[in-house]
N, C-alpha and C. Protein backbone atom coordinates (compact mmCIF):
# COMPACT_ATOMS: atom_id res chain seq x y z
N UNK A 1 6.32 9.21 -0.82
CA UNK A 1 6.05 10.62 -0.99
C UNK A 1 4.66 10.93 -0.43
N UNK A 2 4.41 12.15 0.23
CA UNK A 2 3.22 12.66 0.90
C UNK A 2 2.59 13.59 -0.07
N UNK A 3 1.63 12.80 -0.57
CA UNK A 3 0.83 13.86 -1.77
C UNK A 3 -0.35 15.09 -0.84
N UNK A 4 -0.77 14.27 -0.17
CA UNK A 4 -1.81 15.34 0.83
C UNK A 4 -0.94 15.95 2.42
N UNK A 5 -0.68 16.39 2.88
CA UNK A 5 -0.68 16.69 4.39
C UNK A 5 -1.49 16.01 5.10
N UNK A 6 -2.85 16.63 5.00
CA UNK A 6 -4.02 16.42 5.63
C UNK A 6 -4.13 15.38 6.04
N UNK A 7 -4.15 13.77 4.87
CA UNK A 7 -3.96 12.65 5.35
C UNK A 7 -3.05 12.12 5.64
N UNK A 8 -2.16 12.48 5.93
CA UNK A 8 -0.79 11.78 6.54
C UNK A 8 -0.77 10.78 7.70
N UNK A 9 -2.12 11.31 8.49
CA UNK A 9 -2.69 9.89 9.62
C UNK A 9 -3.63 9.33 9.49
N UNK A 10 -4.39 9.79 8.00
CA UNK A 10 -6.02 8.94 8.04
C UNK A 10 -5.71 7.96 7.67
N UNK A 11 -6.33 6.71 8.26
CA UNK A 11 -6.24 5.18 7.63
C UNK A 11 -7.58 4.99 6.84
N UNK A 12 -7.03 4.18 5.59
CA UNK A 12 -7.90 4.12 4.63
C UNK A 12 -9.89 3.27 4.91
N UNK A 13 -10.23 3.55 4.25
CA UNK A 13 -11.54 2.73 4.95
C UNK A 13 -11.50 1.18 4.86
N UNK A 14 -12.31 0.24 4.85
CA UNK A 14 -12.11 -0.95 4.51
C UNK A 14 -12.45 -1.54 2.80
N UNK A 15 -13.03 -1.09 2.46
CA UNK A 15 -13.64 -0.63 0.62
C UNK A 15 -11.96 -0.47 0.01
N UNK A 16 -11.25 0.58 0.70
CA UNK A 16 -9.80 0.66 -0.06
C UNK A 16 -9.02 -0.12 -0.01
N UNK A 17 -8.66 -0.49 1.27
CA UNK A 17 -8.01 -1.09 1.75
C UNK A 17 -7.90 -2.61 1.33
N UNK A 18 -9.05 -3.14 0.93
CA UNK A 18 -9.41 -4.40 0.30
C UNK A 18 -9.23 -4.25 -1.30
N UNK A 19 -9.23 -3.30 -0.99
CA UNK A 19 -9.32 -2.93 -2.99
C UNK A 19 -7.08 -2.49 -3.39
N UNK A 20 -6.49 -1.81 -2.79
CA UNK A 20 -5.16 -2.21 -2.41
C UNK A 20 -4.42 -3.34 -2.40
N UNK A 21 -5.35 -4.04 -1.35
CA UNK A 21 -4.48 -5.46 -0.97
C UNK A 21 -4.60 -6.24 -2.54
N UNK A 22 -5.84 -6.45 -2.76
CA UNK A 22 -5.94 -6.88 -4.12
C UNK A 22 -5.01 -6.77 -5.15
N UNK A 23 -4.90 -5.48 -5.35
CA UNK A 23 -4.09 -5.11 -6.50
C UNK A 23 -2.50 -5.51 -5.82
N UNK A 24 -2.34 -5.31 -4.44
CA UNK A 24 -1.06 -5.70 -4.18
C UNK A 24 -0.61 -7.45 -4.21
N UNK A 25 -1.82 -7.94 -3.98
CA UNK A 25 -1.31 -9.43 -4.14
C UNK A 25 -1.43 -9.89 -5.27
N UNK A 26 -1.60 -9.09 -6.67
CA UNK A 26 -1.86 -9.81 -7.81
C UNK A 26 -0.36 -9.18 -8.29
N UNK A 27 -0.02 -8.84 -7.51
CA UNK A 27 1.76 -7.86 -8.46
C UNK A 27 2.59 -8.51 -8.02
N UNK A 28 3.47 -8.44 -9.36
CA UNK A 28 4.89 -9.37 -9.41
C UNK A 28 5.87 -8.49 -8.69
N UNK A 29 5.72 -7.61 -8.21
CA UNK A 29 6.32 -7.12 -7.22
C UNK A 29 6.62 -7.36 -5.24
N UNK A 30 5.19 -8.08 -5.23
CA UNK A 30 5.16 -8.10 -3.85
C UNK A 30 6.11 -9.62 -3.61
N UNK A 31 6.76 -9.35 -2.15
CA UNK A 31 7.67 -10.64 -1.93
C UNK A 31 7.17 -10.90 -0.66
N UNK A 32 7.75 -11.78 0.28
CA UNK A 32 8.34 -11.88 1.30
C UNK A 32 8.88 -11.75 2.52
N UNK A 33 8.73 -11.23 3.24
CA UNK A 33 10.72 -11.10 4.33
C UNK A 33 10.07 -11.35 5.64
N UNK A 34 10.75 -12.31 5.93
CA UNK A 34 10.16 -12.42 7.76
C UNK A 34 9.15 -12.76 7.60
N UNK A 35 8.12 -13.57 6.93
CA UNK A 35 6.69 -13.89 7.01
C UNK A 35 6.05 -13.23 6.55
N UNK A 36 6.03 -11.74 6.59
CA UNK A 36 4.92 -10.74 5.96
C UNK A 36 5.46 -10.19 4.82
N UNK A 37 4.22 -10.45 3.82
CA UNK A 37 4.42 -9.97 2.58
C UNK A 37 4.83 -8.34 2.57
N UNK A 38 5.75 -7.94 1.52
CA UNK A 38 5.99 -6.94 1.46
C UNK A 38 6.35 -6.25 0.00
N UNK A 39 6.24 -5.42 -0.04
CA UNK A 39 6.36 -4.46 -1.51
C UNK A 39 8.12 -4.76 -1.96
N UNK A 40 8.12 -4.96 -2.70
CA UNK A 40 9.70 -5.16 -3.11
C UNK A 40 10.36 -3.89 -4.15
N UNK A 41 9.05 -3.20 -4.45
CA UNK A 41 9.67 -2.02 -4.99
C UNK A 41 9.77 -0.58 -3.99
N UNK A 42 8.96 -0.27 -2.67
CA UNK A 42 9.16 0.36 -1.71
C UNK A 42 9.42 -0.38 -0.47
N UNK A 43 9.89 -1.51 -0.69
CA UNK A 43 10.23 -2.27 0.56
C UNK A 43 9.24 -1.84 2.04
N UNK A 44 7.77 -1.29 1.71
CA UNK A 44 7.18 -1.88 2.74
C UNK A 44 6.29 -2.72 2.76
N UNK A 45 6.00 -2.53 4.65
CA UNK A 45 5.27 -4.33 4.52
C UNK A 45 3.59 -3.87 3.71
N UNK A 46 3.31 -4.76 2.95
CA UNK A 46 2.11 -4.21 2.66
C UNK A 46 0.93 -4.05 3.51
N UNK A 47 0.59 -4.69 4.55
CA UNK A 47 -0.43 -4.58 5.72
C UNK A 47 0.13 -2.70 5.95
N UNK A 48 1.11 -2.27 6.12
CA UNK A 48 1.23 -0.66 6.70
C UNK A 48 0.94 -0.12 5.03
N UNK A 49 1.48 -0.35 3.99
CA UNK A 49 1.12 0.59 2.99
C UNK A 49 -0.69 0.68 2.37
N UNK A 50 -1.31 -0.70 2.87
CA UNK A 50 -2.64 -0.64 2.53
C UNK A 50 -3.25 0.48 3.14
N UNK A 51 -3.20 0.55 4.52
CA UNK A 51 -3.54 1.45 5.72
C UNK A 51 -3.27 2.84 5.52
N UNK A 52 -2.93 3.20 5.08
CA UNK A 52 -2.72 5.15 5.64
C UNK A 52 -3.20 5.53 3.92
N UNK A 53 -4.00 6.35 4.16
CA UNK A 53 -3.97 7.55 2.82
C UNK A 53 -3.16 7.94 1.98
N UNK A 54 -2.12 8.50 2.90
CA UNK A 54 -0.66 8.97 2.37
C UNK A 54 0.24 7.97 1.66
N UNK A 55 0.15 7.46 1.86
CA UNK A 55 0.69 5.85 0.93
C UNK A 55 0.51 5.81 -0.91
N UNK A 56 1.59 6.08 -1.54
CA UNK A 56 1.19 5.67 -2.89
C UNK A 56 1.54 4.62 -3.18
N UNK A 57 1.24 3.61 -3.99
CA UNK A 57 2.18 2.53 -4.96
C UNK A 57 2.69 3.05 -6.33
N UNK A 58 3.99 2.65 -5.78
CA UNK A 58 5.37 3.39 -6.88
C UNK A 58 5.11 2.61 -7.88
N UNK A 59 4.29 1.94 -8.48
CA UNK A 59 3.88 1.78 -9.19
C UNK A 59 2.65 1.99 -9.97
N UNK A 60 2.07 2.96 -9.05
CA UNK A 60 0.92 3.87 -9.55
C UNK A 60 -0.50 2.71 -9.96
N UNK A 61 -0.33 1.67 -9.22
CA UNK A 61 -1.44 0.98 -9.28
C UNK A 61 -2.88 1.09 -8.77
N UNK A 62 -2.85 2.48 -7.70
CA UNK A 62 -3.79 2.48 -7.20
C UNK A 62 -4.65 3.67 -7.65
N UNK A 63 -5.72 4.08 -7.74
CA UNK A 63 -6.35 5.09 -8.16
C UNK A 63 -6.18 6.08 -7.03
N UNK A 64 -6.06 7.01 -6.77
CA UNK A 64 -6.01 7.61 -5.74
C UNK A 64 -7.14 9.31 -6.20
């Protein structure tokens, strides 16, 4: 879901983005597929959901 417009192409800074990955590799959610880890509850890869603004975790892990 696209909470802002505005950011729909900003990629996050590196401060977030590290702060994301974190929370994404400590969740019993993230798997697998093809080598790159990926979200198993929005089935994406997490390297693209760290990156963009517009990105939530459906699991509301991230502060936004």
């Amino acid at each position: 879901m696209i909470k802002d417009v505005e950011n729909f192409n900003v990629i996050t800074d590196d401060q977030e983005r590290q702060s994301r990955l974190a929370l994404c590799n400590s969740c019993e959610k993230q798997t697998t597929r093809l080598g790159a880890p990926v979200c198993d509850q929005c089935a994406c890869p997490i390297e693209y959901v760290i990156s963009y603004k517009f990105k939530i975790c459906p699991l509301e892990k991230w502060d936004i």
